[in-house]
PDB file of N, CA and C in Angstrom:
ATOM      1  N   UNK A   1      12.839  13.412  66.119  1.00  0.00           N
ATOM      2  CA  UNK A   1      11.959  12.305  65.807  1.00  0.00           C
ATOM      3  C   UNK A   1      10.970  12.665  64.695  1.00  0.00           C
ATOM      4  N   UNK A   2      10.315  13.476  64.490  1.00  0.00           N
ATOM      5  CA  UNK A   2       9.490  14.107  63.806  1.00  0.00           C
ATOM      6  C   UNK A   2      10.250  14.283  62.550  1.00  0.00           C
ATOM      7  N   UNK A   3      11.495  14.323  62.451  1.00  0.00           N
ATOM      8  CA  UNK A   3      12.106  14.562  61.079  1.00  0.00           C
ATOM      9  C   UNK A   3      12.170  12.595  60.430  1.00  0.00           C
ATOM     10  N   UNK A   4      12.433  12.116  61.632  1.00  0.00           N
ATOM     11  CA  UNK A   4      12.400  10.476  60.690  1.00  0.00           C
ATOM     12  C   UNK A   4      10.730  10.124  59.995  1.00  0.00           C
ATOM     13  N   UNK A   5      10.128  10.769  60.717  1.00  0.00           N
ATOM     14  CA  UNK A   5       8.436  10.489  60.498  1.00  0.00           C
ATOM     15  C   UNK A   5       8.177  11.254  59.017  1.00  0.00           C
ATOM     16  N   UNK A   6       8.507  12.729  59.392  1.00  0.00           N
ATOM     17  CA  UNK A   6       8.527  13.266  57.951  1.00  0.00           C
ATOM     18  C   UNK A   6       8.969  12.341  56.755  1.00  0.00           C
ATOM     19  N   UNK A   7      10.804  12.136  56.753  1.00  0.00           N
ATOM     20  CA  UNK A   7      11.216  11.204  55.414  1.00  0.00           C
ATOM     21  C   UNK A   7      10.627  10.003  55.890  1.00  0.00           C
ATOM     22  N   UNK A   8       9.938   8.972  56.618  1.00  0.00           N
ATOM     23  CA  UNK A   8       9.256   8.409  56.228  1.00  0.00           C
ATOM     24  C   UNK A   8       7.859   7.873  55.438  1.00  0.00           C
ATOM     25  N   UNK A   9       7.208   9.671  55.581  1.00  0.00           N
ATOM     26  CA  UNK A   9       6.073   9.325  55.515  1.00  0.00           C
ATOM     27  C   UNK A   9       6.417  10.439  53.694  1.00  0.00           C
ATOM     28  N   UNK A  10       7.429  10.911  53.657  1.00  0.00           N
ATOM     29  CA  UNK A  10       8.222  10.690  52.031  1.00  0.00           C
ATOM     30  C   UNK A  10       8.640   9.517  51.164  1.00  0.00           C
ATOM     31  N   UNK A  11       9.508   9.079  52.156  1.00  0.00           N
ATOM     32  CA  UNK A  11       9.338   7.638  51.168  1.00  0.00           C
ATOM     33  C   UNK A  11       8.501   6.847  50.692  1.00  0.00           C
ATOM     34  N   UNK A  12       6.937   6.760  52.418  1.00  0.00           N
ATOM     35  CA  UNK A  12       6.102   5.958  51.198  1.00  0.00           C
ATOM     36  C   UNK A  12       5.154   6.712  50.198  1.00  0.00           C
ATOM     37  N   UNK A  13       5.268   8.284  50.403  1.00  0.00           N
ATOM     38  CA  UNK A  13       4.614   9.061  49.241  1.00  0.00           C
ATOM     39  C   UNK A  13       5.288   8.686  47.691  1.00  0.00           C
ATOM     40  N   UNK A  14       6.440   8.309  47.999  1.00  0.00           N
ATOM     41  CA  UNK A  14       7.466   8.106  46.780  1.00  0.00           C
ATOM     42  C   UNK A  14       6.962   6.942  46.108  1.00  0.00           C
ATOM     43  N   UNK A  15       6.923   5.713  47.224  1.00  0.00           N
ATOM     44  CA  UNK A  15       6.643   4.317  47.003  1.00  0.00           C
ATOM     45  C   UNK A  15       5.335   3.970  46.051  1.00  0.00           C
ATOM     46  N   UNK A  16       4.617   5.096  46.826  1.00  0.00           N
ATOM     47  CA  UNK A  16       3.030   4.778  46.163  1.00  0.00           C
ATOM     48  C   UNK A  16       3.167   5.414  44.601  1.00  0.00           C
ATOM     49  N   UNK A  17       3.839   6.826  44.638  1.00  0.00           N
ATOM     50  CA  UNK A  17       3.712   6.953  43.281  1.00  0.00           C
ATOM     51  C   UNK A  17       4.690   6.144  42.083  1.00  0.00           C
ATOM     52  N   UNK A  18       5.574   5.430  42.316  1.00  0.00           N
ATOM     53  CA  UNK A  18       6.215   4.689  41.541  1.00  0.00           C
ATOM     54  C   UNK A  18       5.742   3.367  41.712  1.00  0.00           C
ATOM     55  N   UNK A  19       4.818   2.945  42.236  1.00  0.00           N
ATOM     56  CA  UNK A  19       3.779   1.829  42.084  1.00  0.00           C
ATOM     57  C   UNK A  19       2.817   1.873  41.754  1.00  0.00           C
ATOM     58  N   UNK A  20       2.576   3.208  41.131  1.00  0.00           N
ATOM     59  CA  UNK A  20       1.552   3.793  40.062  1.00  0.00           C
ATOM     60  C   UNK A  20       2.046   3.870  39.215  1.00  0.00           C
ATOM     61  N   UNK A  21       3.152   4.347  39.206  1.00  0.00           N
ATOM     62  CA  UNK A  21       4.091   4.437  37.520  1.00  0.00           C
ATOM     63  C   UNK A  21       4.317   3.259  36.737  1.00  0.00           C
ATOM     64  N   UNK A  22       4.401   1.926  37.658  1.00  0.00           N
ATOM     65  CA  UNK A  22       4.350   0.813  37.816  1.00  0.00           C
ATOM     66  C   UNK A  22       3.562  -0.035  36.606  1.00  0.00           C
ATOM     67  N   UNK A  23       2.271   0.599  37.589  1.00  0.00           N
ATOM     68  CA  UNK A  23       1.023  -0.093  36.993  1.00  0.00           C
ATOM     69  C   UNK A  23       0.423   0.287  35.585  1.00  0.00           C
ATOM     70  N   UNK A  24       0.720   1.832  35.392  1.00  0.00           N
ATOM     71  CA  UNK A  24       0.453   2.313  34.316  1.00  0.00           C
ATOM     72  C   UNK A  24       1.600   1.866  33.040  1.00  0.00           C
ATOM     73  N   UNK A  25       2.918   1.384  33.432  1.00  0.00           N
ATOM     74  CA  UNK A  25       3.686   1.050  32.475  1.00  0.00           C
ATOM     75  C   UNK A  25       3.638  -0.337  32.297  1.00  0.00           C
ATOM     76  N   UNK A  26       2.746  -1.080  32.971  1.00  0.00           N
ATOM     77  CA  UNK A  26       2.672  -2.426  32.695  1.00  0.00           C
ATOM     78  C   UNK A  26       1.364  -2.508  31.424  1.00  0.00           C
ATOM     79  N   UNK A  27       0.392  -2.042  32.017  1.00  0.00           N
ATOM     80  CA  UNK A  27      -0.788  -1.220  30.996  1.00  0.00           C
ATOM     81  C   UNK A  27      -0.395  -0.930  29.802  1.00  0.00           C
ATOM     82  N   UNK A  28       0.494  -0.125  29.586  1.00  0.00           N
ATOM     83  CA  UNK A  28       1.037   0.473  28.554  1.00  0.00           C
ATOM     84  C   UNK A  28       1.700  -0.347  27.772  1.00  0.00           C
ATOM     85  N   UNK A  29       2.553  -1.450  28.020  1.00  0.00           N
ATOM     86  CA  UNK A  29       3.261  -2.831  27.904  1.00  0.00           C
ATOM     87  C   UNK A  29       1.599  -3.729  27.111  1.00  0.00           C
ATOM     88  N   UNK A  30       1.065  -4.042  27.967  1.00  0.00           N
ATOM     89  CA  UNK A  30      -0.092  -4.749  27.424  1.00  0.00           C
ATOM     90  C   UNK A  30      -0.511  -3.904  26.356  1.00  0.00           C
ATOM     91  N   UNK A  31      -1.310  -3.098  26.111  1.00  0.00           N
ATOM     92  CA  UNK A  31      -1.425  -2.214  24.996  1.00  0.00           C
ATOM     93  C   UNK A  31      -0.658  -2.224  23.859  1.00  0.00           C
ATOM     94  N   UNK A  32       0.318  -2.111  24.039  1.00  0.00           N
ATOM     95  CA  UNK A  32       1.336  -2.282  22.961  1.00  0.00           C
ATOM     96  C   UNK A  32       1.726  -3.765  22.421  1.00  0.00           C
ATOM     97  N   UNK A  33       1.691  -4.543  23.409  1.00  0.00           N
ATOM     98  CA  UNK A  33       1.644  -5.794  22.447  1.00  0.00           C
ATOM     99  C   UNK A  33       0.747  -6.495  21.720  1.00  0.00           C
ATOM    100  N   UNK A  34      -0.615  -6.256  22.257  1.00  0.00           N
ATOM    101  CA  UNK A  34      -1.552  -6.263  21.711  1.00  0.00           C
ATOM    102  C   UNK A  34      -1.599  -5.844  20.073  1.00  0.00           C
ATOM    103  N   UNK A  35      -1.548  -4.722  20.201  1.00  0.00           N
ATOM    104  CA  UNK A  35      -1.045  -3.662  19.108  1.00  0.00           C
ATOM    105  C   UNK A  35      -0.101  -4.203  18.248  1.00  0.00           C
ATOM    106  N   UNK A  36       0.706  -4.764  18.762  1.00  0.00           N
ATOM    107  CA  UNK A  36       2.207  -5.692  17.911  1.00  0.00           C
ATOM    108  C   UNK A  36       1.427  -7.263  17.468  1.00  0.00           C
ATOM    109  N   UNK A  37       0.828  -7.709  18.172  1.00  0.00           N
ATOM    110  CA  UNK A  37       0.373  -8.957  17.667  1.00  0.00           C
ATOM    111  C   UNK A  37      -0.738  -8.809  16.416  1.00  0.00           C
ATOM    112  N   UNK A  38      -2.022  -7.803  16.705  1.00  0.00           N
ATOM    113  CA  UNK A  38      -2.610  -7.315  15.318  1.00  0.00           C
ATOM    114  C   UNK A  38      -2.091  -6.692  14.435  1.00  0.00           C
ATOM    115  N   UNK A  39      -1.000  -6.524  14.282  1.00  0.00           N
ATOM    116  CA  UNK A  39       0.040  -6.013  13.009  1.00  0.00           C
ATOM    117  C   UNK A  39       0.370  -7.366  12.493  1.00  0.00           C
ATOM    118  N   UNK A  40       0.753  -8.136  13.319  1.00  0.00           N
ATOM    119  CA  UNK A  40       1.582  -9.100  12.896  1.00  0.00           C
ATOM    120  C   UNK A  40       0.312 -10.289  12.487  1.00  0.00           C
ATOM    121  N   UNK A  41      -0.516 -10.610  12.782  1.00  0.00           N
ATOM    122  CA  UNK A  41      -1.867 -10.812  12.153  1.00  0.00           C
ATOM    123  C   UNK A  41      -2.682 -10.160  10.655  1.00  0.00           C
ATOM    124  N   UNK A  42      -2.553  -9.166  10.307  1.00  0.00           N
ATOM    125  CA  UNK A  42      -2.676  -8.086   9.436  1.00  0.00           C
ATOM    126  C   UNK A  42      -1.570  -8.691   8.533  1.00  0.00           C
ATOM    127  N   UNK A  43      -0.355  -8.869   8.724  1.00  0.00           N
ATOM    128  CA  UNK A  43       0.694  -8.856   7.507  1.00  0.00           C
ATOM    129  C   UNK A  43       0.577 -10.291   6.977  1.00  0.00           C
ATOM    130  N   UNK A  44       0.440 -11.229   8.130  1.00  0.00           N
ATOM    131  CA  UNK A  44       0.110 -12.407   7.664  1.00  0.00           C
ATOM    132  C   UNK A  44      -0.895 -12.696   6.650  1.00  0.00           C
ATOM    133  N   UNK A  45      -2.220 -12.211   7.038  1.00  0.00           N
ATOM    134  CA  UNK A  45      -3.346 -12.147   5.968  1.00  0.00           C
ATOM    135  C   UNK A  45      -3.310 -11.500   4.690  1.00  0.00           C
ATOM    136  N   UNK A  46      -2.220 -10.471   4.960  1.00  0.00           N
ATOM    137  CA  UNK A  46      -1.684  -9.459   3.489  1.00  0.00           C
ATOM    138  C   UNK A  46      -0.971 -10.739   2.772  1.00  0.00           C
ATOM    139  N   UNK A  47       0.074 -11.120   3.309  1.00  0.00           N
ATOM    140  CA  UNK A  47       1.153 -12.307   2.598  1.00  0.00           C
ATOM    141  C   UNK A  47       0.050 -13.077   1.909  1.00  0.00           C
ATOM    142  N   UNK A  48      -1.118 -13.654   2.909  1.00  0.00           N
ATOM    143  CA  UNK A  48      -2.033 -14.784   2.263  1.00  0.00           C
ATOM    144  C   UNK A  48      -2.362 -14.443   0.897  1.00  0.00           C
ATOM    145  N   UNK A  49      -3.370 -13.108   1.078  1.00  0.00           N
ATOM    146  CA  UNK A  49      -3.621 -12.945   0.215  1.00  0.00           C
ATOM    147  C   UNK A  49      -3.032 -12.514  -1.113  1.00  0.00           C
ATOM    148  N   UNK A  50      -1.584 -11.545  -0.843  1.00  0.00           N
ATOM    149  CA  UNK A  50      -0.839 -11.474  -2.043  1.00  0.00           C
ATOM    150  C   UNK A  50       0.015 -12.877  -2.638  1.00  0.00           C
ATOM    151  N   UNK A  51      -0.118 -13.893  -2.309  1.00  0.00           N
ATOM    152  CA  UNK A  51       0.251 -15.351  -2.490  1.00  0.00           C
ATOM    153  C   UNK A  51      -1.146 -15.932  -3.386  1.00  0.00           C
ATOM    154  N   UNK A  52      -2.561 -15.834  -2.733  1.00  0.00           N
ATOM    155  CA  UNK A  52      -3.667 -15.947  -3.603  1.00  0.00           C
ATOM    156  C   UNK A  52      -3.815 -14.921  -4.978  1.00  0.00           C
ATOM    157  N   UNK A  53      -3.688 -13.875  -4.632  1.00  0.00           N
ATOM    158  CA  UNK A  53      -3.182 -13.189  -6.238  1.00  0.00           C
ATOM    159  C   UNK A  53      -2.468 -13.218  -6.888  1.00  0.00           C
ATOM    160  N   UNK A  54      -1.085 -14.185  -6.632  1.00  0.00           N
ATOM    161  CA  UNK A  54      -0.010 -14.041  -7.339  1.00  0.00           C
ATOM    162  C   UNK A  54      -0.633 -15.326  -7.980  1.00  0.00           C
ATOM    163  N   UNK A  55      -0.975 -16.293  -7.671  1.00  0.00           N
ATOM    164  CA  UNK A  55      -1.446 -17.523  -8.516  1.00  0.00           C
ATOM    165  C   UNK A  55      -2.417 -17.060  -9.586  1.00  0.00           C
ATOM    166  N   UNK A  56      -3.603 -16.609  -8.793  1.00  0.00           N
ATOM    167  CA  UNK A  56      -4.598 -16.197  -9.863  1.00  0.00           C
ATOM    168  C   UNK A  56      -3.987 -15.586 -11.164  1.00  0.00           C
ATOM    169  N   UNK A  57      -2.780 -14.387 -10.895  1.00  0.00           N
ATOM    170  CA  UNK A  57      -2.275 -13.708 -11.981  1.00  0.00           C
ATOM    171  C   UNK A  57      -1.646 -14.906 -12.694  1.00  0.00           C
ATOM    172  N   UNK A  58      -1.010 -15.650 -12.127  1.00  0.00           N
ATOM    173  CA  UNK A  58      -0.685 -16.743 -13.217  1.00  0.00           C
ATOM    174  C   UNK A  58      -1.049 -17.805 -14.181  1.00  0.00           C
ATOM    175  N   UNK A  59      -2.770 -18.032 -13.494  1.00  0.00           N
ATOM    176  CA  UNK A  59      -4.022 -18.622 -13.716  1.00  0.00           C
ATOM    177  C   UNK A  59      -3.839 -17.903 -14.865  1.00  0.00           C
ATOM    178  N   UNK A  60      -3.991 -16.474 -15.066  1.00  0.00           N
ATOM    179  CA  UNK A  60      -4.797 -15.955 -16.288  1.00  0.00           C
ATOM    180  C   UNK A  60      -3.982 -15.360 -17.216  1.00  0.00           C
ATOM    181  N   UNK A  61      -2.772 -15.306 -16.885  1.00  0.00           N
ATOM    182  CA  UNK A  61      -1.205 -15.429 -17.384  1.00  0.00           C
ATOM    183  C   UNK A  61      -1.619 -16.567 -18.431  1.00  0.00           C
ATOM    184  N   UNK A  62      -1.383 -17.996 -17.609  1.00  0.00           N
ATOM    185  CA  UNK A  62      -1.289 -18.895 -18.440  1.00  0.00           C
ATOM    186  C   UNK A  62      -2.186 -19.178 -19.455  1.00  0.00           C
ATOM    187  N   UNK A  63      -3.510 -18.533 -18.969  1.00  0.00           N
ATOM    188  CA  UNK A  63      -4.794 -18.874 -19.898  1.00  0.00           C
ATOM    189  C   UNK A  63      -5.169 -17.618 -20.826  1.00  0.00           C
ATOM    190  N   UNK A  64      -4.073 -16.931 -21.124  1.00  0.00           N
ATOM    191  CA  UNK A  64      -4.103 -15.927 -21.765  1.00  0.00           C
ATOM    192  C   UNK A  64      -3.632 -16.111 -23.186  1.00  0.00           C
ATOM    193  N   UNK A  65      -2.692 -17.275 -23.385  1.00  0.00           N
ATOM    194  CA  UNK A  65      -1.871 -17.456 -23.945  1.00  0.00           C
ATOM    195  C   UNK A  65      -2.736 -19.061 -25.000  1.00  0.00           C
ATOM    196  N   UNK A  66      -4.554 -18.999 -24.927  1.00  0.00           N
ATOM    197  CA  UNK A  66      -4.687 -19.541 -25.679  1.00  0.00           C
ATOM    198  C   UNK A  66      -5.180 -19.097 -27.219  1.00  0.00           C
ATOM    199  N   UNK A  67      -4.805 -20.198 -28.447  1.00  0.00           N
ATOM    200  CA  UNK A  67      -4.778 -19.203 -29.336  1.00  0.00           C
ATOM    201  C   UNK A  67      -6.385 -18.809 -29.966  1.00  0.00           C
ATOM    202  N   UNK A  68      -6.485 -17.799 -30.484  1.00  0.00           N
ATOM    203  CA  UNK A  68      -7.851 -17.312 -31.086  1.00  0.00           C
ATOM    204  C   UNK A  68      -8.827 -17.099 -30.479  1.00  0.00           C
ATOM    205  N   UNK A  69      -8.128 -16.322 -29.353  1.00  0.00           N
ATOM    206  CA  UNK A  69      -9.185 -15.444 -28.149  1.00  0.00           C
ATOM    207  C   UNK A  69      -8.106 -13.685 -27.720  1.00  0.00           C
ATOM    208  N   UNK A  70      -8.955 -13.444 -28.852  1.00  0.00           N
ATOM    209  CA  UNK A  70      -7.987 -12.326 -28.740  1.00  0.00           C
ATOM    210  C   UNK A  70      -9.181 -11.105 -27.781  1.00  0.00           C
ATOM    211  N   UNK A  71     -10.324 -11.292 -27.501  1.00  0.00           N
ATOM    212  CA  UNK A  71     -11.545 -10.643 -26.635  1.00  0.00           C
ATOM    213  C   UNK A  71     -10.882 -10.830 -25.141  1.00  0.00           C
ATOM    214  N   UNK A  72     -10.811 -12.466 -25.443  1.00  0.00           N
ATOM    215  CA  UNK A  72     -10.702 -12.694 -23.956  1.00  0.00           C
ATOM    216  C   UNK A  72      -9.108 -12.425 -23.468  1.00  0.00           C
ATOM    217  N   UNK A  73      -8.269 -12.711 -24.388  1.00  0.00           N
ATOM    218  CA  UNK A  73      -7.084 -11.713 -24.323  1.00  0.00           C
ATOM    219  C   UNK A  73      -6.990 -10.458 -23.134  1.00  0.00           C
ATOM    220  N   UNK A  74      -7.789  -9.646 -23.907  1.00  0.00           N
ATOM    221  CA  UNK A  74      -7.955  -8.315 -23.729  1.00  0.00           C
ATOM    222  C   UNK A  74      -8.382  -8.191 -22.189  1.00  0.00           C
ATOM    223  N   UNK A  75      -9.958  -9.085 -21.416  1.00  0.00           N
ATOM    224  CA  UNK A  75     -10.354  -9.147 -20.812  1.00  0.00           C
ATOM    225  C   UNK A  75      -9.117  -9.993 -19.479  1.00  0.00           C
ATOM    226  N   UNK A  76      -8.506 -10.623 -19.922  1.00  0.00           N
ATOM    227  CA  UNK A  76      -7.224 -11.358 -18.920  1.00  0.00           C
ATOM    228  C   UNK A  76      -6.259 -10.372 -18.673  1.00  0.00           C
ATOM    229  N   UNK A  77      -6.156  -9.702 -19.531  1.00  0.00           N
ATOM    230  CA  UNK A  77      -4.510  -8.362 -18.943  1.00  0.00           C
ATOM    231  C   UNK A  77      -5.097  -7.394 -18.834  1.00  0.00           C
ATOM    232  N   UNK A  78      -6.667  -6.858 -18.629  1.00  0.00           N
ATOM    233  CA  UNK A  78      -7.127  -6.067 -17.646  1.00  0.00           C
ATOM    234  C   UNK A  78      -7.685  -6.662 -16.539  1.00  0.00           C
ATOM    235  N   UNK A  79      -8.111  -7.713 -16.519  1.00  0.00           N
ATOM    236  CA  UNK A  79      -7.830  -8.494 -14.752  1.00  0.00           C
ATOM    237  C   UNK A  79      -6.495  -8.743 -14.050  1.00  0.00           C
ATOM    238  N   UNK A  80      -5.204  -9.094 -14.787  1.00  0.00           N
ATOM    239  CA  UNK A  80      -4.055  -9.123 -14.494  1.00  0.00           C
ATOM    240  C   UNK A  80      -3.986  -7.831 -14.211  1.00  0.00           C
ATOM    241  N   UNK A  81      -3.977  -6.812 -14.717  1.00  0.00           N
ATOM    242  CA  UNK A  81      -3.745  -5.165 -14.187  1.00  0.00           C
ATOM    243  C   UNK A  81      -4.330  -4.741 -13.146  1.00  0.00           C
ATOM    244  N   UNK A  82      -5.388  -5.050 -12.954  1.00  0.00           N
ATOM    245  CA  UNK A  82      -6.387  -5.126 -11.689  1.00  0.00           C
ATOM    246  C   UNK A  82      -5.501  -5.851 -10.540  1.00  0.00           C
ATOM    247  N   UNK A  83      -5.098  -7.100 -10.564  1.00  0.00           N
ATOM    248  CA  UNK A  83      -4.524  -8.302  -9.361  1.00  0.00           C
ATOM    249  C   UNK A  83      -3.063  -7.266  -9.047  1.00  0.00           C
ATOM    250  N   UNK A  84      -2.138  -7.048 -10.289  1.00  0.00           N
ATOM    251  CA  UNK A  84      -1.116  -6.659  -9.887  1.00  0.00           C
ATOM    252  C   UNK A  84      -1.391  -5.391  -9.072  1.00  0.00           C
ATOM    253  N   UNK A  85      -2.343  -4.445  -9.416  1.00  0.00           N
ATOM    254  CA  UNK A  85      -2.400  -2.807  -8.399  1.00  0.00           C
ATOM    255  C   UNK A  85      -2.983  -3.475  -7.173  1.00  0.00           C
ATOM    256  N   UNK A  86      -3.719  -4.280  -6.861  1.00  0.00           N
ATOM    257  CA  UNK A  86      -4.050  -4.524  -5.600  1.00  0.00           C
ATOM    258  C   UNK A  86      -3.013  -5.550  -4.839  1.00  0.00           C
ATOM    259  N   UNK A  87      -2.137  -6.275  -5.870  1.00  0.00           N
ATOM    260  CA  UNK A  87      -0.680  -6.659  -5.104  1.00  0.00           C
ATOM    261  C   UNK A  87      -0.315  -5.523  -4.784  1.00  0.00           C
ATOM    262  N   UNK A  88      -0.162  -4.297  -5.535  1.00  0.00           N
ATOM    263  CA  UNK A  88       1.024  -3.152  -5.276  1.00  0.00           C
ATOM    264  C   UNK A  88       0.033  -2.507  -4.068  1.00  0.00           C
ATOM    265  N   UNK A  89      -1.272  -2.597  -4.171  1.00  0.00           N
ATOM    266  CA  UNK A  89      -1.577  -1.868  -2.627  1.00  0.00           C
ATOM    267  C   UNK A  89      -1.159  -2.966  -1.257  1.00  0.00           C
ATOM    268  N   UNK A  90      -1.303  -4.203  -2.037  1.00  0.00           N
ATOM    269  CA  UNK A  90      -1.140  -5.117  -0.229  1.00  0.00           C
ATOM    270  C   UNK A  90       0.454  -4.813  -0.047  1.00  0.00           C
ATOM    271  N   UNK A  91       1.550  -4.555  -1.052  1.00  0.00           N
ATOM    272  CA  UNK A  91       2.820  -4.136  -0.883  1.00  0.00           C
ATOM    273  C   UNK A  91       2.588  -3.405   0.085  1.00  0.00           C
ATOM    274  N   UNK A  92       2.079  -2.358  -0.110  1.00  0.00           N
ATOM    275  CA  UNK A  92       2.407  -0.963   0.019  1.00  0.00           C
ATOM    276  C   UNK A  92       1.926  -1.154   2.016  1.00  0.00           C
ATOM    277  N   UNK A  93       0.701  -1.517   1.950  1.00  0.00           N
ATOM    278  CA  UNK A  93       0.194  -1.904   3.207  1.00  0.00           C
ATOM    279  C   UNK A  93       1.398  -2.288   4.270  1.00  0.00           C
ATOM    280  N   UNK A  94       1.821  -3.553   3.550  1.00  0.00           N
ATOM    281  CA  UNK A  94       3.090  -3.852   4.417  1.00  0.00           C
ATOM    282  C   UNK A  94       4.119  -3.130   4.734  1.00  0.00           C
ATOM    283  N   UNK A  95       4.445  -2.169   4.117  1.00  0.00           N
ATOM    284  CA  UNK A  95       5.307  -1.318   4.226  1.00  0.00           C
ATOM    285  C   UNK A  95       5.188  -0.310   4.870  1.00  0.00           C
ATOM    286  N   UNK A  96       4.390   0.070   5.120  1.00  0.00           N
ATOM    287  CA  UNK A  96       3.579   0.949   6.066  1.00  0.00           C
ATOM    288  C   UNK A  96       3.483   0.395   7.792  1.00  0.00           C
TER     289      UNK A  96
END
């Protein structure tokens, strides 16, 4: 008799710790999606904003191209150089 008491009082030693394992992998589950949803929040706002720079670059693209502003020329394809490296960092972000 004492031996059924023993594996019983094994099994629910077993029970309890895999209803801890349980709880901690549900935890761990929450955590992580969490984690998956602010990524996926993050890339969205990257897209936004590399969509708002891609216009602007075209803004000053197009307004680059008026004639007898050769200053402001100059001053538009070093802001365009500027928009495109911070496209190539929100790239890069995403990729990461």
């Amino acid at each position: 008799m004492s031996q059924i008491v023993e594996r019983l009082q094994d099994v629910q030693q077993r029970v309890s710790e895999l209803l801890a394992d349980r709880a901690q992998l549900r935890e761990r589950i929450s955590r992580i999606g969490s984690s998956e949803r602010e990524h996926e929040r993050q890339i969205e706002v990257l897209h936004v904003r590399i969509a708002e720079l891609e216009k602007e670059n075209e803004v000053l693209r197009s307004s680059s191209h008026a004639p007898g502003k050769e200053e402001d020329d100059l001053d538009a394809k070093l802001k365009i150089e500027e928009l495109v490296n911070e496209i190539d960092r929100c790239l890069a972000l995403l990729n990461n």
